[in-house]
PDB file of N, CA and C in Angstrom:
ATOM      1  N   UNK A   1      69.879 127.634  40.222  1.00  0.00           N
ATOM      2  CA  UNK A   1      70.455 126.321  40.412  1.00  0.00           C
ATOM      3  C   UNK A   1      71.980 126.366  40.276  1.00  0.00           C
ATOM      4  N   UNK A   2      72.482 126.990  39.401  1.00  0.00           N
ATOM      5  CA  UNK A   2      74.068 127.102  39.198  1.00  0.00           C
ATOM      6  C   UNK A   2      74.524 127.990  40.503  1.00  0.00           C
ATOM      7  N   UNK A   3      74.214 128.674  41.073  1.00  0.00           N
ATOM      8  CA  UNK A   3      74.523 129.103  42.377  1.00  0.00           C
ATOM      9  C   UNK A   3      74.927 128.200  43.340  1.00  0.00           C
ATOM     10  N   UNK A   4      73.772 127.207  43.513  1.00  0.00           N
ATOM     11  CA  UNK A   4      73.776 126.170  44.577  1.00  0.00           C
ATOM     12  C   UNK A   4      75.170 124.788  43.836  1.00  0.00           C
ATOM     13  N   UNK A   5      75.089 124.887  42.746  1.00  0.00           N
ATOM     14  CA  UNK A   5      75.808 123.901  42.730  1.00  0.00           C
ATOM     15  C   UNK A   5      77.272 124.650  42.340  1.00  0.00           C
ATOM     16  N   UNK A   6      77.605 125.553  42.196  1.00  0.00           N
ATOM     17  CA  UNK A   6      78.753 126.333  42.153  1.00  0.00           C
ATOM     18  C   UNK A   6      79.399 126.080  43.706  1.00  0.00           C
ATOM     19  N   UNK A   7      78.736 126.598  44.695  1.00  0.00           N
ATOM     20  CA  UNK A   7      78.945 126.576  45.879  1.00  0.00           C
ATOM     21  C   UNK A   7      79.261 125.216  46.801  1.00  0.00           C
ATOM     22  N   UNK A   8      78.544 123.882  46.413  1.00  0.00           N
ATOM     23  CA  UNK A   8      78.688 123.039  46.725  1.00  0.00           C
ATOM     24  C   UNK A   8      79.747 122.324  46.099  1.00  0.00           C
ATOM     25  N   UNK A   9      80.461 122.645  45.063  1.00  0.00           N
ATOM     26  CA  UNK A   9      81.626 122.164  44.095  1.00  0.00           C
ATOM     27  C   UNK A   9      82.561 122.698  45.107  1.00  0.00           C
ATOM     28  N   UNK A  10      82.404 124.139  44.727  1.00  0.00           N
ATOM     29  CA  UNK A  10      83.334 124.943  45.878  1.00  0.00           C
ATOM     30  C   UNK A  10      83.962 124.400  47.180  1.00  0.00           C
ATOM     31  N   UNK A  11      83.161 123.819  48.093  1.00  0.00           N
ATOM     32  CA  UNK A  11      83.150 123.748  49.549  1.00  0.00           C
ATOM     33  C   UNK A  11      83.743 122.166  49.228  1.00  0.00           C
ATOM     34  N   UNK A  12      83.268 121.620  48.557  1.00  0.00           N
ATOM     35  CA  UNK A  12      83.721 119.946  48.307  1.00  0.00           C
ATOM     36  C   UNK A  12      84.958 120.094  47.624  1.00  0.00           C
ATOM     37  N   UNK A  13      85.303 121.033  47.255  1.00  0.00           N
ATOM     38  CA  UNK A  13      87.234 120.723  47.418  1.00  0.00           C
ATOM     39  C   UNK A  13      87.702 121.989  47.991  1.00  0.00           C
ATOM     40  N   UNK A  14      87.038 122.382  49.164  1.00  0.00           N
ATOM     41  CA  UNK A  14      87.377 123.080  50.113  1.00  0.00           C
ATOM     42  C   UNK A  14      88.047 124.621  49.575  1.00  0.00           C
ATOM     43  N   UNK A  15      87.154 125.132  48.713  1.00  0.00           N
ATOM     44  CA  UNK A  15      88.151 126.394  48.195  1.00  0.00           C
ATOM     45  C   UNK A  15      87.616 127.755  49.046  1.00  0.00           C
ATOM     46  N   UNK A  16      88.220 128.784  49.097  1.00  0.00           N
ATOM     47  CA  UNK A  16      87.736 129.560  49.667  1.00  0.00           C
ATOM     48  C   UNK A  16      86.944 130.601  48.317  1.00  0.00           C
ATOM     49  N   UNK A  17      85.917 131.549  48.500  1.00  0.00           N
ATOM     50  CA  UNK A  17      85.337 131.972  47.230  1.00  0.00           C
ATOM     51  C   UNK A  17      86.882 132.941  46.543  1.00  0.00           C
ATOM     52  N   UNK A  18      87.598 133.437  47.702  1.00  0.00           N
ATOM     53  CA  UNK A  18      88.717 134.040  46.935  1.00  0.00           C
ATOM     54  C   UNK A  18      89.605 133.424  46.158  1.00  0.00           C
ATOM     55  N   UNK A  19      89.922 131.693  46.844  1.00  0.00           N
ATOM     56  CA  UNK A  19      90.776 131.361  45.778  1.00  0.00           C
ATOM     57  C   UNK A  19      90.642 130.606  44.688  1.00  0.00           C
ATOM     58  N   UNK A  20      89.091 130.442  44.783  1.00  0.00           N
ATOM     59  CA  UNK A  20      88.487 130.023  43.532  1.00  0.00           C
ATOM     60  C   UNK A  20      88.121 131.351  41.993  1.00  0.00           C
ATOM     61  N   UNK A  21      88.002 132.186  43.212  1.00  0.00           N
ATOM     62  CA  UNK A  21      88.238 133.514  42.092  1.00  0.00           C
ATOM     63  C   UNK A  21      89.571 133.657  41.376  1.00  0.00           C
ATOM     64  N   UNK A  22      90.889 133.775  42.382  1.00  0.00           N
ATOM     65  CA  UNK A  22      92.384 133.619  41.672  1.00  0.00           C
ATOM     66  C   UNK A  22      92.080 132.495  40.727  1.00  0.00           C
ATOM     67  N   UNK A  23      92.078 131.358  40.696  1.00  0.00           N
ATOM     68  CA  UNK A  23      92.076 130.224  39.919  1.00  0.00           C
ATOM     69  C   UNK A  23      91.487 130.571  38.555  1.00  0.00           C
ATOM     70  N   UNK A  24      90.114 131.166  38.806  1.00  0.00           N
ATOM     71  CA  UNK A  24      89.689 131.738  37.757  1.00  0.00           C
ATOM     72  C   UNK A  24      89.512 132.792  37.001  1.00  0.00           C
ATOM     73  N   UNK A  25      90.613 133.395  37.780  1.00  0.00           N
ATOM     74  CA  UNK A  25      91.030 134.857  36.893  1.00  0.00           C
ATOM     75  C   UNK A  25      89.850 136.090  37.276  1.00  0.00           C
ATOM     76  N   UNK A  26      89.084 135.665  38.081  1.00  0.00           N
ATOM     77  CA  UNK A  26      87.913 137.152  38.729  1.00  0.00           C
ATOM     78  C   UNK A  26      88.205 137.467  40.069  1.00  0.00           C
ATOM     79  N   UNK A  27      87.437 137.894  40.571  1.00  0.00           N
ATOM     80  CA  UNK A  27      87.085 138.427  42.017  1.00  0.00           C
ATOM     81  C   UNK A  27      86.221 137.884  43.243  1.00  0.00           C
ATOM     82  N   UNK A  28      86.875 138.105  44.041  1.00  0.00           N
ATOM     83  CA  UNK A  28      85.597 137.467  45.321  1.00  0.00           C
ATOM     84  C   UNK A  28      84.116 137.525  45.048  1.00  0.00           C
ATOM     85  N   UNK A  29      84.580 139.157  44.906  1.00  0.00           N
ATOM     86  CA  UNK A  29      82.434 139.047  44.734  1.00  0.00           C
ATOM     87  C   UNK A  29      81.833 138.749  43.586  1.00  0.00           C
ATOM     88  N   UNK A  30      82.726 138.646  42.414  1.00  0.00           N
ATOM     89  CA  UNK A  30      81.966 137.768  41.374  1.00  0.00           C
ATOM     90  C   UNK A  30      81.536 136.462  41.465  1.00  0.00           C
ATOM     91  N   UNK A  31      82.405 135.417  42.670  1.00  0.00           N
ATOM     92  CA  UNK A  31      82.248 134.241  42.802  1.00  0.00           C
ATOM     93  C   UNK A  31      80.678 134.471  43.410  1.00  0.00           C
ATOM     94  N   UNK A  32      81.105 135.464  45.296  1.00  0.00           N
ATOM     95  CA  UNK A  32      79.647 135.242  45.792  1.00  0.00           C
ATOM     96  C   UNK A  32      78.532 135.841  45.101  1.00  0.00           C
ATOM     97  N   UNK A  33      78.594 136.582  44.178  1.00  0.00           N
ATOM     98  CA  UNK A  33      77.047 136.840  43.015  1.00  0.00           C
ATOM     99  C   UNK A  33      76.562 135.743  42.662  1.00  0.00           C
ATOM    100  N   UNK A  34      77.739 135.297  41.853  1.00  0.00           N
ATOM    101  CA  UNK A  34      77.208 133.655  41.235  1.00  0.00           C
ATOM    102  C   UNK A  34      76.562 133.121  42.282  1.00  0.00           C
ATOM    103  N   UNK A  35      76.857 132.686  43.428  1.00  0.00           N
ATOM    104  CA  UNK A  35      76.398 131.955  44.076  1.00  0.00           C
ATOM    105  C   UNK A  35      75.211 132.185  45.153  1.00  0.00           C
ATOM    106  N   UNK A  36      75.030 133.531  44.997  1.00  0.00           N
ATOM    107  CA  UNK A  36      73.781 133.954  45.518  1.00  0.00           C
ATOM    108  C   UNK A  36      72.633 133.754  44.429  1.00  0.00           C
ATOM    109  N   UNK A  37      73.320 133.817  43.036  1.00  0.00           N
ATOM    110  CA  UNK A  37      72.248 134.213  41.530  1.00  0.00           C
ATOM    111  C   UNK A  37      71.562 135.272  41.514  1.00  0.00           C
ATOM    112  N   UNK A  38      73.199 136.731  42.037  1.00  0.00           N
ATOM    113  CA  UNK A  38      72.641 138.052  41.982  1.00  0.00           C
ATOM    114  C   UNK A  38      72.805 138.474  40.036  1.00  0.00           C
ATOM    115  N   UNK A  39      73.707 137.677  39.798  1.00  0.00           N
ATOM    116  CA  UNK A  39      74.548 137.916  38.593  1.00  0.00           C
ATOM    117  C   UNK A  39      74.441 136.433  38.043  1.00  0.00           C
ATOM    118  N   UNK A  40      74.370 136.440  36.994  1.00  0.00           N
ATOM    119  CA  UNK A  40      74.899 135.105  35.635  1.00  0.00           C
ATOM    120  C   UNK A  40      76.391 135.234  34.970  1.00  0.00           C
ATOM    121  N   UNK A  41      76.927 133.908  35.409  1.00  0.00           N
ATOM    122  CA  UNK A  41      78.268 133.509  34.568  1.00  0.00           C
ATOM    123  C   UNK A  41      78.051 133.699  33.240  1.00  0.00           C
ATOM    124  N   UNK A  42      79.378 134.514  32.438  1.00  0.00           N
ATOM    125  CA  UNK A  42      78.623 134.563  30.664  1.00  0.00           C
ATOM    126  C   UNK A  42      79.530 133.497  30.159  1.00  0.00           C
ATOM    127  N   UNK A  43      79.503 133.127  29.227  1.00  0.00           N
ATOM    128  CA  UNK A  43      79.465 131.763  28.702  1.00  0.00           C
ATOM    129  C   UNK A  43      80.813 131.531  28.746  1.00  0.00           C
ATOM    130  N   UNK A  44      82.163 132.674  28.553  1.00  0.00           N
ATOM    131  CA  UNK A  44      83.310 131.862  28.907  1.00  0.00           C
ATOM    132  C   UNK A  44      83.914 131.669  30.241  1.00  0.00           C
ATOM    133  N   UNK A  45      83.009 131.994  31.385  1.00  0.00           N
ATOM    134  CA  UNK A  45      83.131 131.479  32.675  1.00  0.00           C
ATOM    135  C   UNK A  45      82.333 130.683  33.038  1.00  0.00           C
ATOM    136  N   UNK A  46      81.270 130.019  32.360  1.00  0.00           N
ATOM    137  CA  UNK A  46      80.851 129.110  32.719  1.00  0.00           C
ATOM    138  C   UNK A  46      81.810 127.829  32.156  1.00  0.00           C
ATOM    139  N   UNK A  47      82.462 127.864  31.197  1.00  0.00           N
ATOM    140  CA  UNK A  47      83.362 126.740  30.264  1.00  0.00           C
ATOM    141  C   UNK A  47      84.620 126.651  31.261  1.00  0.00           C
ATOM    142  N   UNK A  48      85.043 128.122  31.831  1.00  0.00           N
ATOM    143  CA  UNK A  48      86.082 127.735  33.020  1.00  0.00           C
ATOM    144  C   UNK A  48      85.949 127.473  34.050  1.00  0.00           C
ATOM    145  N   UNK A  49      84.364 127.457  34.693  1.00  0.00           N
ATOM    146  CA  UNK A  49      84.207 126.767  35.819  1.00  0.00           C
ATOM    147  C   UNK A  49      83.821 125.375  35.367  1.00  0.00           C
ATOM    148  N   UNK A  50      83.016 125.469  34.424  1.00  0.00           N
ATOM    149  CA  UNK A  50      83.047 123.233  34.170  1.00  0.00           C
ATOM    150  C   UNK A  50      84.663 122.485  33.971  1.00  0.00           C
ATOM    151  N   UNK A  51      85.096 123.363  33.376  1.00  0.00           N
ATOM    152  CA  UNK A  51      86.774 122.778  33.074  1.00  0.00           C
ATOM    153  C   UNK A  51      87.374 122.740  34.234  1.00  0.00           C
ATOM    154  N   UNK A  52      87.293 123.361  35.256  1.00  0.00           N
ATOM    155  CA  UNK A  52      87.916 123.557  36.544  1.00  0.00           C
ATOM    156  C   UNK A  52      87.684 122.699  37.264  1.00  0.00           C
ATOM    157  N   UNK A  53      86.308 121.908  37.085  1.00  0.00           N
ATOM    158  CA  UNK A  53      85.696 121.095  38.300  1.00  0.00           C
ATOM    159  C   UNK A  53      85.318 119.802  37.408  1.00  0.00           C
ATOM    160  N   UNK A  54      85.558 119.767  36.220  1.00  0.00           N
ATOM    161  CA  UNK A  54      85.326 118.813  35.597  1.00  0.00           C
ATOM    162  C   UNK A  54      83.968 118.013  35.643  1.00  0.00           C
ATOM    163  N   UNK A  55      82.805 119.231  35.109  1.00  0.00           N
ATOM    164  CA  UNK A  55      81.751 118.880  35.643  1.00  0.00           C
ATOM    165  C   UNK A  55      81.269 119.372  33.941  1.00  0.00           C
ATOM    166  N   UNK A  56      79.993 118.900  33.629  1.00  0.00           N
ATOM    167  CA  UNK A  56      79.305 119.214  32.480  1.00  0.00           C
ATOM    168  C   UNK A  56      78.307 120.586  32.472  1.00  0.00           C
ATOM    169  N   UNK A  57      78.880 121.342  31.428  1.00  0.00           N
ATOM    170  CA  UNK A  57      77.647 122.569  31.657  1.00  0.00           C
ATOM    171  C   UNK A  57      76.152 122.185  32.382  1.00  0.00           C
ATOM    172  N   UNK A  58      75.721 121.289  31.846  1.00  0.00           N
ATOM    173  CA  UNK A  58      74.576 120.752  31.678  1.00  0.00           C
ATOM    174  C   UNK A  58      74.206 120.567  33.600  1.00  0.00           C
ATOM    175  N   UNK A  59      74.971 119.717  33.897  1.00  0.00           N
ATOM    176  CA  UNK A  59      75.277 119.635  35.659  1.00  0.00           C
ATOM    177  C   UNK A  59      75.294 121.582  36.338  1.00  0.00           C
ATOM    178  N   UNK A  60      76.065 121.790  35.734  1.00  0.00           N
ATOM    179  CA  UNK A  60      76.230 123.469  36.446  1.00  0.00           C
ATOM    180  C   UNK A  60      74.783 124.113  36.322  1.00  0.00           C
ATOM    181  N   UNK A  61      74.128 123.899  35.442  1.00  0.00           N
ATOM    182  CA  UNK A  61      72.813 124.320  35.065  1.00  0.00           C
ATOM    183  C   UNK A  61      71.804 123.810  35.612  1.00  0.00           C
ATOM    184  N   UNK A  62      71.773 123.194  36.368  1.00  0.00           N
ATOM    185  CA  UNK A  62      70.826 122.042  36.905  1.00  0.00           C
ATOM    186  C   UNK A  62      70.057 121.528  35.654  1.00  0.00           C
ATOM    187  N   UNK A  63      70.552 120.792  34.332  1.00  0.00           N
ATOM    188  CA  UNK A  63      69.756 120.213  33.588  1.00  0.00           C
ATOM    189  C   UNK A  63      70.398 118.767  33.681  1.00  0.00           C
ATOM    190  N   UNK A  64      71.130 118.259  34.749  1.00  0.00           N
ATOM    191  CA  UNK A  64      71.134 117.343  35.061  1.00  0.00           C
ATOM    192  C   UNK A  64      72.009 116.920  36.325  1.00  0.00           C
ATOM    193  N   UNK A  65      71.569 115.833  37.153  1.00  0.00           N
ATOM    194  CA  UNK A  65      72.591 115.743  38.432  1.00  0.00           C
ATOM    195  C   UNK A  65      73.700 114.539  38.250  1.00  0.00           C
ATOM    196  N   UNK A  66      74.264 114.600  37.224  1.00  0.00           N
ATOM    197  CA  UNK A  66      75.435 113.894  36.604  1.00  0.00           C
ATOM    198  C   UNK A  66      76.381 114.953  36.206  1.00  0.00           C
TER     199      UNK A  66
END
């Protein structure tokens, strides 16, 4: 679920996976892992992608669509 909604954050403020990687201090293909759910965000990239998008862990997790 955090794949799909990583990706859809992504595209809804139009980032490319590279410059959402610069922003967040990783790499292209760490973004597209995440977003395939080849790989799991560890917990202090998940806090910089909710802070980034101003979204609630809880939302990134699919434990809720708020």
């Amino acid at each position: 679920m955090y794949g799909e909604r990583l990706k859809e954050l992504r595209e809804t403020y139009h980032l490319s996976q590279a410059q959402l990687a610069l922003d967040l201090g990783t790499n292209q293909q760490s973004i597209s892992r995440y977003e395939k759910e080849l790989i799991e965000p560890n917990i202090a990239m998940i806090v910089k992608i909710c802070d980034y998008f101003q979204v609630s862990a809880d939302y990134l997790l699919g434990r809720t669509d708020y």
